[in-house]
Every structure is written in structure tokens, then in C-alpha cells.
PDB file of N, CA and C in Angstrom:
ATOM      1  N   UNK A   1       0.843  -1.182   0.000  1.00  0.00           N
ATOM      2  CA  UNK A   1       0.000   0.000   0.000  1.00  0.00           C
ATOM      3  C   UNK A   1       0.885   1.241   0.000  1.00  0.00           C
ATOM      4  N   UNK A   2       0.844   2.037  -0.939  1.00  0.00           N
ATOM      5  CA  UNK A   2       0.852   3.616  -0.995  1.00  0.00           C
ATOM      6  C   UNK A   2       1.374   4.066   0.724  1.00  0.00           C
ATOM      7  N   UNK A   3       2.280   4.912   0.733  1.00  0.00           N
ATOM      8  CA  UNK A   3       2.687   5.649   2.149  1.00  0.00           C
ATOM      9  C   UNK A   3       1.701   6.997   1.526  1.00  0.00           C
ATOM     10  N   UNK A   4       1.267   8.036   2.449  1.00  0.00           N
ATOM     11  CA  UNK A   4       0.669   9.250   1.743  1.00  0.00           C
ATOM     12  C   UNK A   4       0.897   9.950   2.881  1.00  0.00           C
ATOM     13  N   UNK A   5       1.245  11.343   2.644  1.00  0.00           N
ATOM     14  CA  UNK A   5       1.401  12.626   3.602  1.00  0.00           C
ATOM     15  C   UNK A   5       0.247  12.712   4.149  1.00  0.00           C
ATOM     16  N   UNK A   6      -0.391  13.181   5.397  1.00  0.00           N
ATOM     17  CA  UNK A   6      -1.231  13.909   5.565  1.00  0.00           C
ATOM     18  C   UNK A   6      -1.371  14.274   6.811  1.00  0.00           C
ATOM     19  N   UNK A   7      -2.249  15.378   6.728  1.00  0.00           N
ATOM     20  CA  UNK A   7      -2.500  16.730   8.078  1.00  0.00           C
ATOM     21  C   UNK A   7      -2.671  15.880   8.981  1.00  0.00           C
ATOM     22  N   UNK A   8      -3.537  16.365  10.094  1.00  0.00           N
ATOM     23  CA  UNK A   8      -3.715  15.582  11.228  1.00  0.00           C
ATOM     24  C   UNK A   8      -5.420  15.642  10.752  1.00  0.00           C
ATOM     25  N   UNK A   9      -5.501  17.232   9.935  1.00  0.00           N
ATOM     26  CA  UNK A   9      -7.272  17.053   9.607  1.00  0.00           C
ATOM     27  C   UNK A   9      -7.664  15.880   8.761  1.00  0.00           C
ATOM     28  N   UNK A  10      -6.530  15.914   7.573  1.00  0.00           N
ATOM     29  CA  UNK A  10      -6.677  14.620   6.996  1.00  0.00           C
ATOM     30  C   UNK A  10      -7.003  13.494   7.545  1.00  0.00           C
ATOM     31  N   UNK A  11      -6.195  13.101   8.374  1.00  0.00           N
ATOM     32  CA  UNK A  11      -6.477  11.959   8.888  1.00  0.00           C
ATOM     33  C   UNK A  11      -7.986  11.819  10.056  1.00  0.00           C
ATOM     34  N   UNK A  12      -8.425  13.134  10.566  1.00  0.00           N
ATOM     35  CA  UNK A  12      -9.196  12.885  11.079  1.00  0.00           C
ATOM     36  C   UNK A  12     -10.481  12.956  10.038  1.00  0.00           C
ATOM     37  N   UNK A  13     -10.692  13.203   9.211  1.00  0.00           N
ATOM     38  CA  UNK A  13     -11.943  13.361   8.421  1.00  0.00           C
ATOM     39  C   UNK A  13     -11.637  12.102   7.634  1.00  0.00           C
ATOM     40  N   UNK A  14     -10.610  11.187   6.907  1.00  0.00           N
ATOM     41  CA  UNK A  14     -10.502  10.148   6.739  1.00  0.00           C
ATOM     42  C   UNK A  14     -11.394   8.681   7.679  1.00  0.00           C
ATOM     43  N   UNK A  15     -10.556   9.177   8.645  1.00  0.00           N
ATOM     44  CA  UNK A  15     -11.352   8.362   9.920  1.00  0.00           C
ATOM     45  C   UNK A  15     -12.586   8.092  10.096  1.00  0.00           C
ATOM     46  N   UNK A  16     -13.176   9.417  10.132  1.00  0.00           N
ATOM     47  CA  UNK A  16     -14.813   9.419  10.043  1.00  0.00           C
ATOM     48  C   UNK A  16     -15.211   8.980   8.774  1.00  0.00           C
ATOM     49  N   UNK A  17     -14.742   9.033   7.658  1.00  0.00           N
ATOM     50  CA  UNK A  17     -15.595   8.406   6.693  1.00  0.00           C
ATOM     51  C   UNK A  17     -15.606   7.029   6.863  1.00  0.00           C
ATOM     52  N   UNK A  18     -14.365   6.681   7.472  1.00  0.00           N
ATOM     53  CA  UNK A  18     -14.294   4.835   7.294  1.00  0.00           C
ATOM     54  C   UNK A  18     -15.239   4.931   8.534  1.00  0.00           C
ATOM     55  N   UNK A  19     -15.257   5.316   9.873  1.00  0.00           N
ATOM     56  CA  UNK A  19     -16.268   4.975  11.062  1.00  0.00           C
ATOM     57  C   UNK A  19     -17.693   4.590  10.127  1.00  0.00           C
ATOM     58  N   UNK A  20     -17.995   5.790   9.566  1.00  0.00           N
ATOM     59  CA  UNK A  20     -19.573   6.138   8.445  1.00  0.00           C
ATOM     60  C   UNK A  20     -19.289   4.520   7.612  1.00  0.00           C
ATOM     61  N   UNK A  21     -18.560   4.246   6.905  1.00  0.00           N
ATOM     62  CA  UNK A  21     -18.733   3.684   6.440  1.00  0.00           C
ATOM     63  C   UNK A  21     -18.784   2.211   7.062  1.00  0.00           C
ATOM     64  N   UNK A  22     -18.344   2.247   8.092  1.00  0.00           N
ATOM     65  CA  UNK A  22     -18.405   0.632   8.814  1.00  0.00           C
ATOM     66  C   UNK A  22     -19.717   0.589   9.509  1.00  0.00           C
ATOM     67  N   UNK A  23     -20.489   2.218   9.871  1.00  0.00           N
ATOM     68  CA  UNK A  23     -21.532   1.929  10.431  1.00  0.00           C
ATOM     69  C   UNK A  23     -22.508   1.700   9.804  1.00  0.00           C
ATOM     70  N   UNK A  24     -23.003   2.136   8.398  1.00  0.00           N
ATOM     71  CA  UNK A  24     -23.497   2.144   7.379  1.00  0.00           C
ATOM     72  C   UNK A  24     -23.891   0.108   6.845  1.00  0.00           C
ATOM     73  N   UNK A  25     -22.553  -0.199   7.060  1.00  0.00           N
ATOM     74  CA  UNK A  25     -22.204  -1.829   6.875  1.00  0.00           C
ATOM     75  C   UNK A  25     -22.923  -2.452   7.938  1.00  0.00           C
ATOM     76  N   UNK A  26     -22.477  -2.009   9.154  1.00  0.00           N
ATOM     77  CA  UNK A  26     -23.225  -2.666  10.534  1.00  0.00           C
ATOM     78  C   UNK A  26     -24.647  -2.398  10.213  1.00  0.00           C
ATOM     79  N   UNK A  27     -24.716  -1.653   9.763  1.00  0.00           N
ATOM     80  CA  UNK A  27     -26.860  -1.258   9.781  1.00  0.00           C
ATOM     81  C   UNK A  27     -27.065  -1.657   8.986  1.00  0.00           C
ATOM     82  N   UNK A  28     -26.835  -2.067   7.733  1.00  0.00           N
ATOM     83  CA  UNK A  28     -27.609  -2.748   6.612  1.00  0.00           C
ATOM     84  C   UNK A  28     -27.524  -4.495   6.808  1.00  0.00           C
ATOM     85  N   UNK A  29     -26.972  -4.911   8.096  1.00  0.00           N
ATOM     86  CA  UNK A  29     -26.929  -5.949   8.052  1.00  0.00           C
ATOM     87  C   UNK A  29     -27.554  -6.087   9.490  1.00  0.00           C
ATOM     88  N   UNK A  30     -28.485  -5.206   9.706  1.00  0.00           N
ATOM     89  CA  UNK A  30     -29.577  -5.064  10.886  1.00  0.00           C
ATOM     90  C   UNK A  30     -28.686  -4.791  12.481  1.00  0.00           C
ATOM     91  N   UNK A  31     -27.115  -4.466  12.323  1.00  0.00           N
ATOM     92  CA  UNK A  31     -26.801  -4.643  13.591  1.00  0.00           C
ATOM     93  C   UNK A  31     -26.811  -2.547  13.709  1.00  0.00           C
ATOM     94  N   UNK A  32     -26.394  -2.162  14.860  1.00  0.00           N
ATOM     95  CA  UNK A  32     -26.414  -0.610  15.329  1.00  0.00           C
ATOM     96  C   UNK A  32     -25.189  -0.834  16.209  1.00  0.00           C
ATOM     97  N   UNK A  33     -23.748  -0.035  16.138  1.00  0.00           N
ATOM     98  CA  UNK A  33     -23.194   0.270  17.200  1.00  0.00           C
ATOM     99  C   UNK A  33     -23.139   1.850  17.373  1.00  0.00           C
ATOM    100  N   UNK A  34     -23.382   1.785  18.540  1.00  0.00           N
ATOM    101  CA  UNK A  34     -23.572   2.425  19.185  1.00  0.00           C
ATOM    102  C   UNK A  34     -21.842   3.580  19.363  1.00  0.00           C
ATOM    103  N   UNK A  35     -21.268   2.493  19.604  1.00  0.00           N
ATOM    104  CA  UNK A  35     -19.412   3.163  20.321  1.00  0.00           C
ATOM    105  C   UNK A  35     -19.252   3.525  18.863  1.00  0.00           C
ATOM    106  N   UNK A  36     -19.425   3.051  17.838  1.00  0.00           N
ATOM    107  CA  UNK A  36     -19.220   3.390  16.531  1.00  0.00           C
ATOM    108  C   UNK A  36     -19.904   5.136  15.778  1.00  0.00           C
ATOM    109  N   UNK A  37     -21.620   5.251  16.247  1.00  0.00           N
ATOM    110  CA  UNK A  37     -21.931   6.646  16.546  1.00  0.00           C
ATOM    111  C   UNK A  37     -21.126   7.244  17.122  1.00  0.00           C
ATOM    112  N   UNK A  38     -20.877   6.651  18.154  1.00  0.00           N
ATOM    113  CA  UNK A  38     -20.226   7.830  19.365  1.00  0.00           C
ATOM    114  C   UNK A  38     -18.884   8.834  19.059  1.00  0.00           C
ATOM    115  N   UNK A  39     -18.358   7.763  17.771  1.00  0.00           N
ATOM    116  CA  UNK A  39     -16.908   7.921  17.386  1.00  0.00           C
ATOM    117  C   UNK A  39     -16.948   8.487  16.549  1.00  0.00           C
ATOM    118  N   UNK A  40     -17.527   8.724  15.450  1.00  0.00           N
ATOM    119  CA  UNK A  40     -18.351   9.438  14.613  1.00  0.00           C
ATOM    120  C   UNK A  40     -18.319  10.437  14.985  1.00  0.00           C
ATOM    121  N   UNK A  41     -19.452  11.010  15.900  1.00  0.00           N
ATOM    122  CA  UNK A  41     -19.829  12.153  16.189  1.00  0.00           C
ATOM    123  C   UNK A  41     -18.912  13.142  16.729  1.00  0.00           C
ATOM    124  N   UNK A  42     -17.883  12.052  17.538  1.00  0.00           N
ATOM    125  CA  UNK A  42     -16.652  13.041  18.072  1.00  0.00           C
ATOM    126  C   UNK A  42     -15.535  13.380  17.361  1.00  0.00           C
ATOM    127  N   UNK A  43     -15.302  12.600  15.914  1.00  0.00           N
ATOM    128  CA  UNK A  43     -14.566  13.079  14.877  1.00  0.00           C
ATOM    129  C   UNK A  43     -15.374  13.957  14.206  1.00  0.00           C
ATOM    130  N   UNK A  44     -16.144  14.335  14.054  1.00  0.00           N
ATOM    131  CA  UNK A  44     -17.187  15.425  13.399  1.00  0.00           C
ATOM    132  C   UNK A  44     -17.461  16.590  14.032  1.00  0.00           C
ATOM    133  N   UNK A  45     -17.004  16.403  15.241  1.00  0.00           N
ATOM    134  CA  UNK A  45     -17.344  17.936  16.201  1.00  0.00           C
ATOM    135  C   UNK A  45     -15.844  18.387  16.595  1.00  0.00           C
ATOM    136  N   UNK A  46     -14.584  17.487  16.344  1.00  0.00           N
ATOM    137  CA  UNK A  46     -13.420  17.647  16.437  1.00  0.00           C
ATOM    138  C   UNK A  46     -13.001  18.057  14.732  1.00  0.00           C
ATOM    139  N   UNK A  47     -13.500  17.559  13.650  1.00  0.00           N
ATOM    140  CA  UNK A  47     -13.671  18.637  12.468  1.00  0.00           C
ATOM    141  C   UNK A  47     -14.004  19.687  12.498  1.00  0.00           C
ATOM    142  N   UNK A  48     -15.025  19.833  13.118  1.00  0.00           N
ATOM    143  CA  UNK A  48     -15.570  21.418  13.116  1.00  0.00           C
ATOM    144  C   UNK A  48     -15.229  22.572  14.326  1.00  0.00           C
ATOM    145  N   UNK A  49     -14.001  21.918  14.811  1.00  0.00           N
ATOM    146  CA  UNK A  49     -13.340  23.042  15.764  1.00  0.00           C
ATOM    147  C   UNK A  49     -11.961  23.331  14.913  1.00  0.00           C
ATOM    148  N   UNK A  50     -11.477  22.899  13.996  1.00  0.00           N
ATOM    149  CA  UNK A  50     -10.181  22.941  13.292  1.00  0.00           C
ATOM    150  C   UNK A  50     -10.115  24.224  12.656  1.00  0.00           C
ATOM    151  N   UNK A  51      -9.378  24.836  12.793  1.00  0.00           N
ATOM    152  CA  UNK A  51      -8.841  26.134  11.661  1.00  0.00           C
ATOM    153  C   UNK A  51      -8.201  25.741  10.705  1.00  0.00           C
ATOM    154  N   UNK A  52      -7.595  24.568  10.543  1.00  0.00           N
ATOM    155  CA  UNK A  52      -7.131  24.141   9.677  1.00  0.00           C
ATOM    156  C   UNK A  52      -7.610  23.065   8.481  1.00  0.00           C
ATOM    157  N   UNK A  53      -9.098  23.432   8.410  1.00  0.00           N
ATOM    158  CA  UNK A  53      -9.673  22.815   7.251  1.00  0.00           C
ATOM    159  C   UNK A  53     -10.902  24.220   6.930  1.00  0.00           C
ATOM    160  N   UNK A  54     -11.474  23.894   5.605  1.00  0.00           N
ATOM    161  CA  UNK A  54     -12.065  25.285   5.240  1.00  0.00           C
ATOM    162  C   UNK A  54     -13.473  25.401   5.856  1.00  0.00           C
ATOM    163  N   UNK A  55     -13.651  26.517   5.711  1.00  0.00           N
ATOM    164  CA  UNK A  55     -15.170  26.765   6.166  1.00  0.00           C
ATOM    165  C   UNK A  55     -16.093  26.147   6.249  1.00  0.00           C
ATOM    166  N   UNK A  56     -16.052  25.814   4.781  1.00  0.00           N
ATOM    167  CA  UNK A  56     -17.410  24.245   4.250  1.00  0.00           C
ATOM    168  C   UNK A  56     -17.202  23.054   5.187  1.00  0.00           C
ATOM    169  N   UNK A  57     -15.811  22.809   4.816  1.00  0.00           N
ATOM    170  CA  UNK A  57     -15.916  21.202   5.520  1.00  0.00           C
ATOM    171  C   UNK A  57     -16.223  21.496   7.684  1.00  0.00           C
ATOM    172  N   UNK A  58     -15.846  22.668   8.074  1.00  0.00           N
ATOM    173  CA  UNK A  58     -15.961  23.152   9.617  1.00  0.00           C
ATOM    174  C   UNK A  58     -17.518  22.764   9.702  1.00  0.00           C
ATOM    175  N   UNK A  59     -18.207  23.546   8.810  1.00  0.00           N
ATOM    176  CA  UNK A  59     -19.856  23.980   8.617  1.00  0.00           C
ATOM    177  C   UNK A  59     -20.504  22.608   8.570  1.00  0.00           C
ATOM    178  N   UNK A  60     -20.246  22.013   7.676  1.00  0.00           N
ATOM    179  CA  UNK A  60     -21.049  20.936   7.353  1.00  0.00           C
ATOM    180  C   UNK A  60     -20.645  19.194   8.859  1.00  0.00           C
ATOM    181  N   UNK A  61     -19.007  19.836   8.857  1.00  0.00           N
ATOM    182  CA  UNK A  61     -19.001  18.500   9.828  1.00  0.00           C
ATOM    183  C   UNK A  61     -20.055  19.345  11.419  1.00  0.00           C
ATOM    184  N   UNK A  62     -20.330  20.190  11.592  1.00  0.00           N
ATOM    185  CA  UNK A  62     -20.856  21.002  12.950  1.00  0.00           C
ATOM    186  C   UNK A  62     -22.105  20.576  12.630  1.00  0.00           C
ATOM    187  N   UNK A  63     -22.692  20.501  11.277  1.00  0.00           N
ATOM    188  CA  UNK A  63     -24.200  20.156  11.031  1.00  0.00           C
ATOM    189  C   UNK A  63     -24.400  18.401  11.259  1.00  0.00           C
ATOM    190  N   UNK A  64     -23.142  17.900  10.817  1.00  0.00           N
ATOM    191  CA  UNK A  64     -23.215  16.293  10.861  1.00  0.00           C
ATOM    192  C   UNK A  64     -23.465  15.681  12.174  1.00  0.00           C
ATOM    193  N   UNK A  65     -22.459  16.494  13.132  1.00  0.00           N
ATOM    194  CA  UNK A  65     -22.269  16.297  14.536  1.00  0.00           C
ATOM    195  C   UNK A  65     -23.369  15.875  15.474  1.00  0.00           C
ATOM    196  N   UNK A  66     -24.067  17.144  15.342  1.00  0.00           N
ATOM    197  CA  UNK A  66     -25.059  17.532  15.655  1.00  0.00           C
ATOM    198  C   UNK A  66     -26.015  16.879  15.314  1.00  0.00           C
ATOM    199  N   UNK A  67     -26.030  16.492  14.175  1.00  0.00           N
ATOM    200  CA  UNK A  67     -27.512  15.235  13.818  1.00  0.00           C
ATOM    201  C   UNK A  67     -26.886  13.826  14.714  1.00  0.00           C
ATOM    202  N   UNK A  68     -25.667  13.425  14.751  1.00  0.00           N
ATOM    203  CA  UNK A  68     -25.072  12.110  15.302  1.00  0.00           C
ATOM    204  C   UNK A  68     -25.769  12.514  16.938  1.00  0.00           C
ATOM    205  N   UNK A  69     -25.189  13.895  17.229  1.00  0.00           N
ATOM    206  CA  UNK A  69     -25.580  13.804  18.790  1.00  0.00           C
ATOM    207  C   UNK A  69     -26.744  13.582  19.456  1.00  0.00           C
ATOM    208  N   UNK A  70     -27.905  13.768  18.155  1.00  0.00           N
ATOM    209  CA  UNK A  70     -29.224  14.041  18.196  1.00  0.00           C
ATOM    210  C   UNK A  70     -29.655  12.743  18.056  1.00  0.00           C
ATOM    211  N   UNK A  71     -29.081  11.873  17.252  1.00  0.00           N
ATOM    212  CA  UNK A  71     -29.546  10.079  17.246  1.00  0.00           C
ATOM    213  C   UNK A  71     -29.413   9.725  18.648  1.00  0.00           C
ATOM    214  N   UNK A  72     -28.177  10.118  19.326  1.00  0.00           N
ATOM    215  CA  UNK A  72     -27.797   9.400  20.470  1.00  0.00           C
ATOM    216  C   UNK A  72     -28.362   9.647  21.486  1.00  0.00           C
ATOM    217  N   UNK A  73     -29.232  11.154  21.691  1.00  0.00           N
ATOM    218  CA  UNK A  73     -29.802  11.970  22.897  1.00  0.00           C
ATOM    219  C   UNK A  73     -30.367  10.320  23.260  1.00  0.00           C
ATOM    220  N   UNK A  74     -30.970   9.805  23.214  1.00  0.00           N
ATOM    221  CA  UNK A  74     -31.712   8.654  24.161  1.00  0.00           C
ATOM    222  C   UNK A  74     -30.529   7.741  24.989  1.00  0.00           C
ATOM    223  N   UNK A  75     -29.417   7.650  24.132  1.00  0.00           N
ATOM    224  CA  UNK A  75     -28.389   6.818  24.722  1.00  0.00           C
ATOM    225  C   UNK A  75     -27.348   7.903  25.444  1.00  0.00           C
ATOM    226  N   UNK A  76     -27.466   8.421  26.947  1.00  0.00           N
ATOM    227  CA  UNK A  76     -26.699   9.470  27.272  1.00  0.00           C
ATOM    228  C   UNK A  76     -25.694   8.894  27.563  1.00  0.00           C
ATOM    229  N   UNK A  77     -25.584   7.436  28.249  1.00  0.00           N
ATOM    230  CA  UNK A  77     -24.371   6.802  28.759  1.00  0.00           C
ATOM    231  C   UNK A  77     -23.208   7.255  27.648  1.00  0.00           C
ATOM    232  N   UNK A  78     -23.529   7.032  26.641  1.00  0.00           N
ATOM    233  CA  UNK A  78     -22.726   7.318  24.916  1.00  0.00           C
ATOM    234  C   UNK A  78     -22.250   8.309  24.807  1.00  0.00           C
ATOM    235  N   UNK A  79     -22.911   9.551  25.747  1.00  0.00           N
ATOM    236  CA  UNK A  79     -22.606  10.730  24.890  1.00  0.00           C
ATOM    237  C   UNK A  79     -21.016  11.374  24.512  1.00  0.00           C
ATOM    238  N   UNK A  80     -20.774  12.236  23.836  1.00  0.00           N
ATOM    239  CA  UNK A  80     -19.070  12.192  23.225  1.00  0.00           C
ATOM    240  C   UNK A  80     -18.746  13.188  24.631  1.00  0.00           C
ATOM    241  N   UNK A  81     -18.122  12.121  25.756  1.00  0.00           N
ATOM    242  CA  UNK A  81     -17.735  13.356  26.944  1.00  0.00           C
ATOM    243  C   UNK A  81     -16.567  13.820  26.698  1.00  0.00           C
ATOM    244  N   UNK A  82     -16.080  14.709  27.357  1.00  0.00           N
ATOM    245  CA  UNK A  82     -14.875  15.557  27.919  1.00  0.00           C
ATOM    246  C   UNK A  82     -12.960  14.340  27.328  1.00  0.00           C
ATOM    247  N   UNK A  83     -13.885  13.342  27.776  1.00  0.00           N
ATOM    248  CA  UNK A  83     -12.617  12.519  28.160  1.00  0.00           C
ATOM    249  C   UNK A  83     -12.693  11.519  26.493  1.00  0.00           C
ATOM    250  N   UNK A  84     -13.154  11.492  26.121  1.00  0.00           N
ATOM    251  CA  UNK A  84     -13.171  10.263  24.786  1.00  0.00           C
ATOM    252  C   UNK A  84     -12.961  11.948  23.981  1.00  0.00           C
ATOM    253  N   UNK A  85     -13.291  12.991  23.836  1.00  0.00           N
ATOM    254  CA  UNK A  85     -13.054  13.592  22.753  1.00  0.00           C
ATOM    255  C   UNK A  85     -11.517  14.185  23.145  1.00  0.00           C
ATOM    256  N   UNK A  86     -11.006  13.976  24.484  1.00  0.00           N
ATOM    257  CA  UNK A  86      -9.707  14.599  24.995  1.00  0.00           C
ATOM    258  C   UNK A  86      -8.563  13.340  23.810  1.00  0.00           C
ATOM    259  N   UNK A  87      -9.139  11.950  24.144  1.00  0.00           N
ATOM    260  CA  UNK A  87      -8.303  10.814  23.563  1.00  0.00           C
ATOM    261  C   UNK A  87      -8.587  10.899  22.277  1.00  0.00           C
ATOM    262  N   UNK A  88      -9.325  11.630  21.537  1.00  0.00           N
ATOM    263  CA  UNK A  88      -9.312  11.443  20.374  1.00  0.00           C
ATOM    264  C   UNK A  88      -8.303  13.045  19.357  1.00  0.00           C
ATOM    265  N   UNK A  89      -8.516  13.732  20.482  1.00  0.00           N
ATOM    266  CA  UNK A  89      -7.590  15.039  19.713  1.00  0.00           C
ATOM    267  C   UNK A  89      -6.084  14.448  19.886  1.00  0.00           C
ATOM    268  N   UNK A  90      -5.766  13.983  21.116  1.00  0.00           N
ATOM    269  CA  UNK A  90      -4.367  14.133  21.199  1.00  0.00           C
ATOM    270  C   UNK A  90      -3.586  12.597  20.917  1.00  0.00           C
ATOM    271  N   UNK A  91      -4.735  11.786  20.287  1.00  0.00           N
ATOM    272  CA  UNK A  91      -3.860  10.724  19.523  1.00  0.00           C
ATOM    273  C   UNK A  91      -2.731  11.128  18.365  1.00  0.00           C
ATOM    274  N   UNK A  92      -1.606   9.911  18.058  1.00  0.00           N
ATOM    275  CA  UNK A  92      -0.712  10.423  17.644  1.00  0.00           C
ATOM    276  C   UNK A  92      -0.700  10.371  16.245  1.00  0.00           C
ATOM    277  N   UNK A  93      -0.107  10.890  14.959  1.00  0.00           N
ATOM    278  CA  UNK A  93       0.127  10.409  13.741  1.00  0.00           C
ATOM    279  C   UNK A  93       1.353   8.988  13.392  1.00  0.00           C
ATOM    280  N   UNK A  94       0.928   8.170  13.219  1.00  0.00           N
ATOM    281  CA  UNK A  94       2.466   7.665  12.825  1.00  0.00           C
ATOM    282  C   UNK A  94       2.748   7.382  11.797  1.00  0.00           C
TER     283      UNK A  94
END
């Protein structure tokens, strides 16, 4: 496989598409995770705090977020706290 440069935004908006896309897989085959939303939503609200991606992609991941957080309102145990979005900014690139 290909080595490829990329930001740290890169890699975090990468991320979320594969999360989307594994959850997408899990639901059409009748299953729901849940930790999988959760992860989602906190790469999508950690997109949309970045200065370092453009307006659109800030805008639209803040709108995405926000619908993820809004699936989950029933599941609060889930919700993206303090501490899972702390482990998800300051993971490393390697």
C-alpha cells in the first residue's frame, strides 16, 4: 500500500468516513453500534473546531455532529464526553 502525507485534519476526516462507512455496513446488516456513533460524532465535532480545514468542511461536519448527537440523545451513557473527545484530539500520527 501507498505511504501518503497527511495533516492531522486529513487523517481525522478520513477516519470518520471509514467509522460512516463501517456503520453504514453494521446497519444494513440489521446490527447498530452504538461506540461506533459515538466515534463518529466526536470526529465530526473535532472537524468542526479545526482552523485548519475550510469553512465548508468546519460547517457541514458542525451540522453532521449535531444530527449524530441528536440520534444518540436517548443513549446518554454514549454521549461524546470531555474525556473520549480529549483521547481522540491528542492521539498520535504515525
Amino acid at each position: 500500500m501507498e505511504k501518503h502525507e497527511a495533516t492531522r485534519s486529513d487523517l481525522l476526516l478520513s477516519a470518520a468516513l471509514y467509522l460512516v462507512s463501517r456503520y453504514a455496513t453494521a446497519a444494513s446488516q440489521g446490527h447498530v453500534c452504538r461506540r461506533l456513533a459515538v466515534s463518529i460524532q466526536c470526529h465530526l465535532e473535532i472537524l468542526a473546531e479545526r482552523a485548519d480545514v475550510s469553512a465548508l468542511v468546519r460547517d457541514t461536519c458542525a451540522l453532521l455532529a449535531e444530527e449524530w448527537r441528536r440520534s444518540l440523545v436517548q443513549e446518554e451513557q454514549f454521549a461524546c464526553g470531555p474525556a473520549l473527545l480529549a483521547l481522540v484530539r491528542r492521539a498520535k500520527l504515525r
